[in-house]
Protein backbone atom coordinates (compact mmCIF):
# COMPACT_ATOMS: atom_id res chain seq x y z
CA UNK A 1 8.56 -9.62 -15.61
CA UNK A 2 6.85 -7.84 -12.34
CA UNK A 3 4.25 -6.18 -12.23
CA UNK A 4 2.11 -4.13 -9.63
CA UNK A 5 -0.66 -3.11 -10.96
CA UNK A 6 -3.25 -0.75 -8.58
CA UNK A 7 -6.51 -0.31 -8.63
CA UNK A 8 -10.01 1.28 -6.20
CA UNK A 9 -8.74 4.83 -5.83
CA UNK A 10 -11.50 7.44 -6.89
CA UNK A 11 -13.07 10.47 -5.45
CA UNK A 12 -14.35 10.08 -1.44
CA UNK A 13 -16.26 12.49 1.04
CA UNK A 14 -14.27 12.78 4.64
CA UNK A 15 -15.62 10.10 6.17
CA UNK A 16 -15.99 7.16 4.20
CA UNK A 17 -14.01 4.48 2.68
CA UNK A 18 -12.03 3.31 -0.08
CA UNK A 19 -10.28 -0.33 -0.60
CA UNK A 20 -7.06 -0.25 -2.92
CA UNK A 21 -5.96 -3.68 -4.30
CA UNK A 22 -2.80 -4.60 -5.71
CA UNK A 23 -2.45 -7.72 -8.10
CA UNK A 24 0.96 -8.66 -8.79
CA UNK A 25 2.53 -11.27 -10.77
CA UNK A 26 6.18 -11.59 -12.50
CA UNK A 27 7.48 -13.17 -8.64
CA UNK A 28 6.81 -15.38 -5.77
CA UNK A 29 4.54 -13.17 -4.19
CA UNK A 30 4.08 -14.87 -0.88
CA UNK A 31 8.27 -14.60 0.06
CA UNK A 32 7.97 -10.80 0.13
CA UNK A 33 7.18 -8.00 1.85
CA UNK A 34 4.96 -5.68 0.66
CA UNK A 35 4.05 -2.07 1.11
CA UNK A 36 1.90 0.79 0.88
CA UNK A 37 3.22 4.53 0.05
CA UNK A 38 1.76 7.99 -0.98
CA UNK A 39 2.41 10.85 -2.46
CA UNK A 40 0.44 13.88 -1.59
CA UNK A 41 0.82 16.99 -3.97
CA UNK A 42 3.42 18.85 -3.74
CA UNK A 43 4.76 16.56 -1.17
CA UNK A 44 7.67 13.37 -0.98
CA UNK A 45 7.24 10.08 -0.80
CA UNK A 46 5.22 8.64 2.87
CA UNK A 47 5.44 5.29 3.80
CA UNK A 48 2.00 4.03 4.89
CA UNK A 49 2.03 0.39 5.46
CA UNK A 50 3.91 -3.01 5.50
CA UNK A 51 2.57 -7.01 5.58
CA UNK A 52 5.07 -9.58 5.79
CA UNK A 53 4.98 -12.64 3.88
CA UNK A 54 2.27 -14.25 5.55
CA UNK A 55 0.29 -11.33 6.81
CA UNK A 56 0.59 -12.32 10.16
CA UNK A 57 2.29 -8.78 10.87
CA UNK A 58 1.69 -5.63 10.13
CA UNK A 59 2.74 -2.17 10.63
CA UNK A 60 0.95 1.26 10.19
CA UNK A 61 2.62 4.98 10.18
CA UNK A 62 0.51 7.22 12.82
CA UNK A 63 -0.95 8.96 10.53
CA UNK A 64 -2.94 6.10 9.23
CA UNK A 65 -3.08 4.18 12.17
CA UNK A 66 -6.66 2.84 13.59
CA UNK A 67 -8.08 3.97 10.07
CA UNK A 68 -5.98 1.98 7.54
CA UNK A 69 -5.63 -1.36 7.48
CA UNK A 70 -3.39 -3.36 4.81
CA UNK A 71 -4.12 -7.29 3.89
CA UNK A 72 -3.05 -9.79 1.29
CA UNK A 73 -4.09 -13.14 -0.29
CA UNK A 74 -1.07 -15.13 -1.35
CA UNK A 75 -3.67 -17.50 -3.17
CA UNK A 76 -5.01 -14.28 -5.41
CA UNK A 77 -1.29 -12.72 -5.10
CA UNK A 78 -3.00 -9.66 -4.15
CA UNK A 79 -2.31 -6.80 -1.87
CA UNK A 80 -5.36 -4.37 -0.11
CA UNK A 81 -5.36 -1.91 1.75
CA UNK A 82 -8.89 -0.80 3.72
CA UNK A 83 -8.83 2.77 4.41
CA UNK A 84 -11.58 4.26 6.53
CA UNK A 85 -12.23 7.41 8.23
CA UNK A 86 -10.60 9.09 5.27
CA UNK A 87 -9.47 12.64 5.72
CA UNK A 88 -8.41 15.20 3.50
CA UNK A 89 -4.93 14.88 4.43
CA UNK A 90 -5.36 11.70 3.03
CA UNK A 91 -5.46 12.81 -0.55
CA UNK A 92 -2.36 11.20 -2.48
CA UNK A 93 -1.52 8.99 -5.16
CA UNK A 94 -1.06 5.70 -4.02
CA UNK A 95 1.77 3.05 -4.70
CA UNK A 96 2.32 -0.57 -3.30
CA UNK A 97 5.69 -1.40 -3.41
CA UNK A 98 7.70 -4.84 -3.49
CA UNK A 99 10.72 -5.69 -0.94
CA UNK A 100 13.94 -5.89 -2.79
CA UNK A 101 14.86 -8.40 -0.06
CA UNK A 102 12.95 -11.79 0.06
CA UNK A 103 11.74 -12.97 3.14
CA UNK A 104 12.77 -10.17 5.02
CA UNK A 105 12.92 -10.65 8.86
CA UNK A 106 11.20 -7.42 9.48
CA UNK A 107 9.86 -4.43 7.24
CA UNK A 108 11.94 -1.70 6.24
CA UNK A 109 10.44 1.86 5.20
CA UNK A 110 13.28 2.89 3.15
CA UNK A 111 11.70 3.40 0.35
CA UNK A 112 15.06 2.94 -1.69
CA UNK A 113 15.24 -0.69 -0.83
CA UNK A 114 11.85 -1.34 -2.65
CA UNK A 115 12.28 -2.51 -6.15
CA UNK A 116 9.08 -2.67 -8.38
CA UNK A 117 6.26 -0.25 -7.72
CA UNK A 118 3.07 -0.02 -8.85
CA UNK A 119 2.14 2.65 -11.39
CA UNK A 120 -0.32 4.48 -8.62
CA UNK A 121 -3.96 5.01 -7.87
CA UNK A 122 -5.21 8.46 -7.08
CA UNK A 123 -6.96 9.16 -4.08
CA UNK A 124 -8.85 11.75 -3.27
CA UNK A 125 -10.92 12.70 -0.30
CA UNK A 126 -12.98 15.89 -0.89
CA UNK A 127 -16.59 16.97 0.28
């Protein structure tokens, strides 16, 4: 069966970093898209990244962009994400998500048309 299991979330000052990984296994990892999406308190669902299959391409909402930056290993079928400059606003529990659709010609960020998430790492950036 799939599964998405997170993991690196933990407390952070403003400032500094954190690196989320995502190990997944129940699928052919490398023929999907994969994603990145938080949920602040009190708040909805925000997409946050997207790799394609490869990880040749990439796409960032502006709220992370220039700070964030997501990765995989197809050999490790593993997702990351490298977040940097972290700011309060960043504070969220966060998700990575699997494409319903394999090998997708571009990403989506309708979150409705992913299929298996993760169970969620908390993050939270706080001096």
């Amino acid at each position: 069966q799939v599964q998405l299991v997170e993991s690196g979330g933990g407390l952070v000052q403003p400032g500094g970093s954190l690196r989320l990984s995502c190990a997944a296994s129940g699928f052919t990892f490398s023929s999907y898209w994969m994603y990145w999406v938080r949920q602040a308190p009190g708040k909805g669902l925000e997409w946050v990244s997207a790799i394609n299959t490869g990880g040749g391409s990439t796409y960032d909402a502006d709220s992370v962009k220039g700070r964030f930056t997501i990765s995989r290993d197809n050999a490790k079928n593993t997702l990351y994400l490298q977040m940097n400059s972290l700011k309060s606003e960043d504070t969220a529990v966060y998700y990575c998500a699997k494409d319903q659709a394999q090998s997708r010609g571009i990403a989506t960020t309708n979150t409705y048309e992913y299929d298996y998430w993760g169970q969620g790492t908390q993050v939270t950036v706080s001096s």
